[in-house]
Protein backbone atom coordinates (compact mmCIF):
# COMPACT_ATOMS: atom_id res chain seq x y z
CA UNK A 1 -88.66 28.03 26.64
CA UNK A 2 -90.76 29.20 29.82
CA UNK A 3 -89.93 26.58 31.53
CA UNK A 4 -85.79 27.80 30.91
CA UNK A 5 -86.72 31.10 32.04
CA UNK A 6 -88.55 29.80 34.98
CA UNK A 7 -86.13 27.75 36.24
CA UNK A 8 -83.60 30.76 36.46
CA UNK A 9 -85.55 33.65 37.84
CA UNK A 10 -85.65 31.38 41.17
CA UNK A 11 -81.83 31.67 41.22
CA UNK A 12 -81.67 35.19 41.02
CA UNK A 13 -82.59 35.94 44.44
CA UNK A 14 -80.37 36.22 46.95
CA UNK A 15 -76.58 37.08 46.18
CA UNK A 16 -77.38 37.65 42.80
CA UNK A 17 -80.32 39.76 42.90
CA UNK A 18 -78.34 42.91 44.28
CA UNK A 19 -75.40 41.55 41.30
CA UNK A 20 -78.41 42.00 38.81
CA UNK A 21 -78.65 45.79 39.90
CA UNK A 22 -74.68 46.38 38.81
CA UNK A 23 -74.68 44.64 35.34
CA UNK A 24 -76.70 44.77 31.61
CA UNK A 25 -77.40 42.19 29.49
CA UNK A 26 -78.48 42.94 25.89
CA UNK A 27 -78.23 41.03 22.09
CA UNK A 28 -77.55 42.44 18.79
CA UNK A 29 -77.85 40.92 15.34
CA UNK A 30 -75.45 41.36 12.27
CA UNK A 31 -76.31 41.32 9.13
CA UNK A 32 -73.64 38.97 7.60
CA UNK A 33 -75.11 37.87 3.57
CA UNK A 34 -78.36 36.29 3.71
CA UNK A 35 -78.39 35.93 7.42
CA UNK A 36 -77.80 37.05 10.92
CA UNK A 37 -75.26 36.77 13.25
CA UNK A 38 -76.27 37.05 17.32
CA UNK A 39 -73.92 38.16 19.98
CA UNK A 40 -75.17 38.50 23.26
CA UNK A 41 -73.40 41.03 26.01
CA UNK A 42 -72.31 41.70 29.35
CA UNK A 43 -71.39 45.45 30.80
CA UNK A 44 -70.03 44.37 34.53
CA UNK A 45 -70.18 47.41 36.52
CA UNK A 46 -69.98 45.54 40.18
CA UNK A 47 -67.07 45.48 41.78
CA UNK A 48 -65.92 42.20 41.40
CA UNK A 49 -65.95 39.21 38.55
CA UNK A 50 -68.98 37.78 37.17
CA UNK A 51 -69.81 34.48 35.89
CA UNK A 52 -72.80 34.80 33.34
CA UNK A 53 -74.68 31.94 31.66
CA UNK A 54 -76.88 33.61 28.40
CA UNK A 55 -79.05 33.23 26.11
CA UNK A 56 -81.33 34.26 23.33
CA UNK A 57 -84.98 33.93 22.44
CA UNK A 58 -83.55 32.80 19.26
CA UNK A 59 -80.98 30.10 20.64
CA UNK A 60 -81.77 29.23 24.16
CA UNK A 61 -79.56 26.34 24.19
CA UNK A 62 -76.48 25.82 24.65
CA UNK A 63 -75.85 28.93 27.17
CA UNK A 64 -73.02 31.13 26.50
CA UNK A 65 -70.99 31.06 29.40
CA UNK A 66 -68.67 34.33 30.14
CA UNK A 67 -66.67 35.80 33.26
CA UNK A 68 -66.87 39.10 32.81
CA UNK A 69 -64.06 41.38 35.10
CA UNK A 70 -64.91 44.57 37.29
CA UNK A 71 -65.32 47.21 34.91
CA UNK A 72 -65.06 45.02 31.78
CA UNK A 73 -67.82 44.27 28.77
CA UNK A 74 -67.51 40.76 27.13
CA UNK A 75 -69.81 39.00 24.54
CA UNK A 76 -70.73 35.55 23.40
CA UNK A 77 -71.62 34.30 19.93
CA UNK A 78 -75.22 32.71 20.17
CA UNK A 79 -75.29 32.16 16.47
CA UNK A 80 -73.62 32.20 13.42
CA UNK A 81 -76.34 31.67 10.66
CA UNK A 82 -79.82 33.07 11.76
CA UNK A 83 -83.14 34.05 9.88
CA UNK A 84 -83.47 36.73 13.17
CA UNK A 85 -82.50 40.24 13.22
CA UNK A 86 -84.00 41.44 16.89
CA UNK A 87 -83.08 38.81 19.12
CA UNK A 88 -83.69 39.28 22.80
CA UNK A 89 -81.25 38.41 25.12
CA UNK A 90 -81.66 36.19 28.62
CA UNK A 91 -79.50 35.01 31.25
CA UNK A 92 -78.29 35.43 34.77
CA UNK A 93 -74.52 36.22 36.45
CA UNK A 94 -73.69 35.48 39.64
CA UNK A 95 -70.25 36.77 42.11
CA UNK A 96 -67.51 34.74 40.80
C-alpha cells in the first residue's frame, strides 16, 4: 500500500499540483445488510475536465477511473460487499 501511494504523490507535481488545489476527493460507506458498500468521489471545481484514477484504503486495486466535467461531481464504486464502514479515499486527477 505505501509503496501505491508513493508512487503517485511524485506525479502530482507539476500540472497537477495547482489541479489538486480546484478539486476534493472523499469516500463514503453504505450500509447495505450485513455489509458495506464504498463509493469514492470527485467535486471538479477547475475549469476544465479531469481525469481521476482512485482509490480506497480498503480496495486499493483496481483504481476507479472517472472524467469528471467543469463544475460536475462524479463517483466510482470501490466495493460492493465490505466489512468497512470509514473508508478513506486516495487518488490523483490530472487536466484532461
Amino acid at each position: 500500500m505505501l509503496a501505491l501511494l508513493s508512487s503517485v504523490a511524485p506525479r502530482l507535481g507539476g500540472g497537477e499540483a495547482s489541479a489538486r488545489s480546484c478539486y476534493k476527493i472523499w469516500a463514503e460507506a453504505t450500509k447495505t445488510g450485513s455489509h458495506y458498500r464504498h463509493r469514492v468521489y470527485v467535486e471538479n471545481d477547475c475549469e476544465y475536465w479531469l481525469q481521476c484514477s482512485l482509490w480506497t484504503d480498503v480496495d486499493p486495486q483496481p483504481p476507479v477511473m472517472l472524467s469528471v466535467g467543469p463544475g460536475m461531481t462524479e463517483n466510482g464504486e470501490t466495493s460492493g460487499r465490505s466489512q468497512y464502514g470509514d473508508p478513506k479515499a486516495f487518488g490523483a486527477c490530472r487536466r484532461k
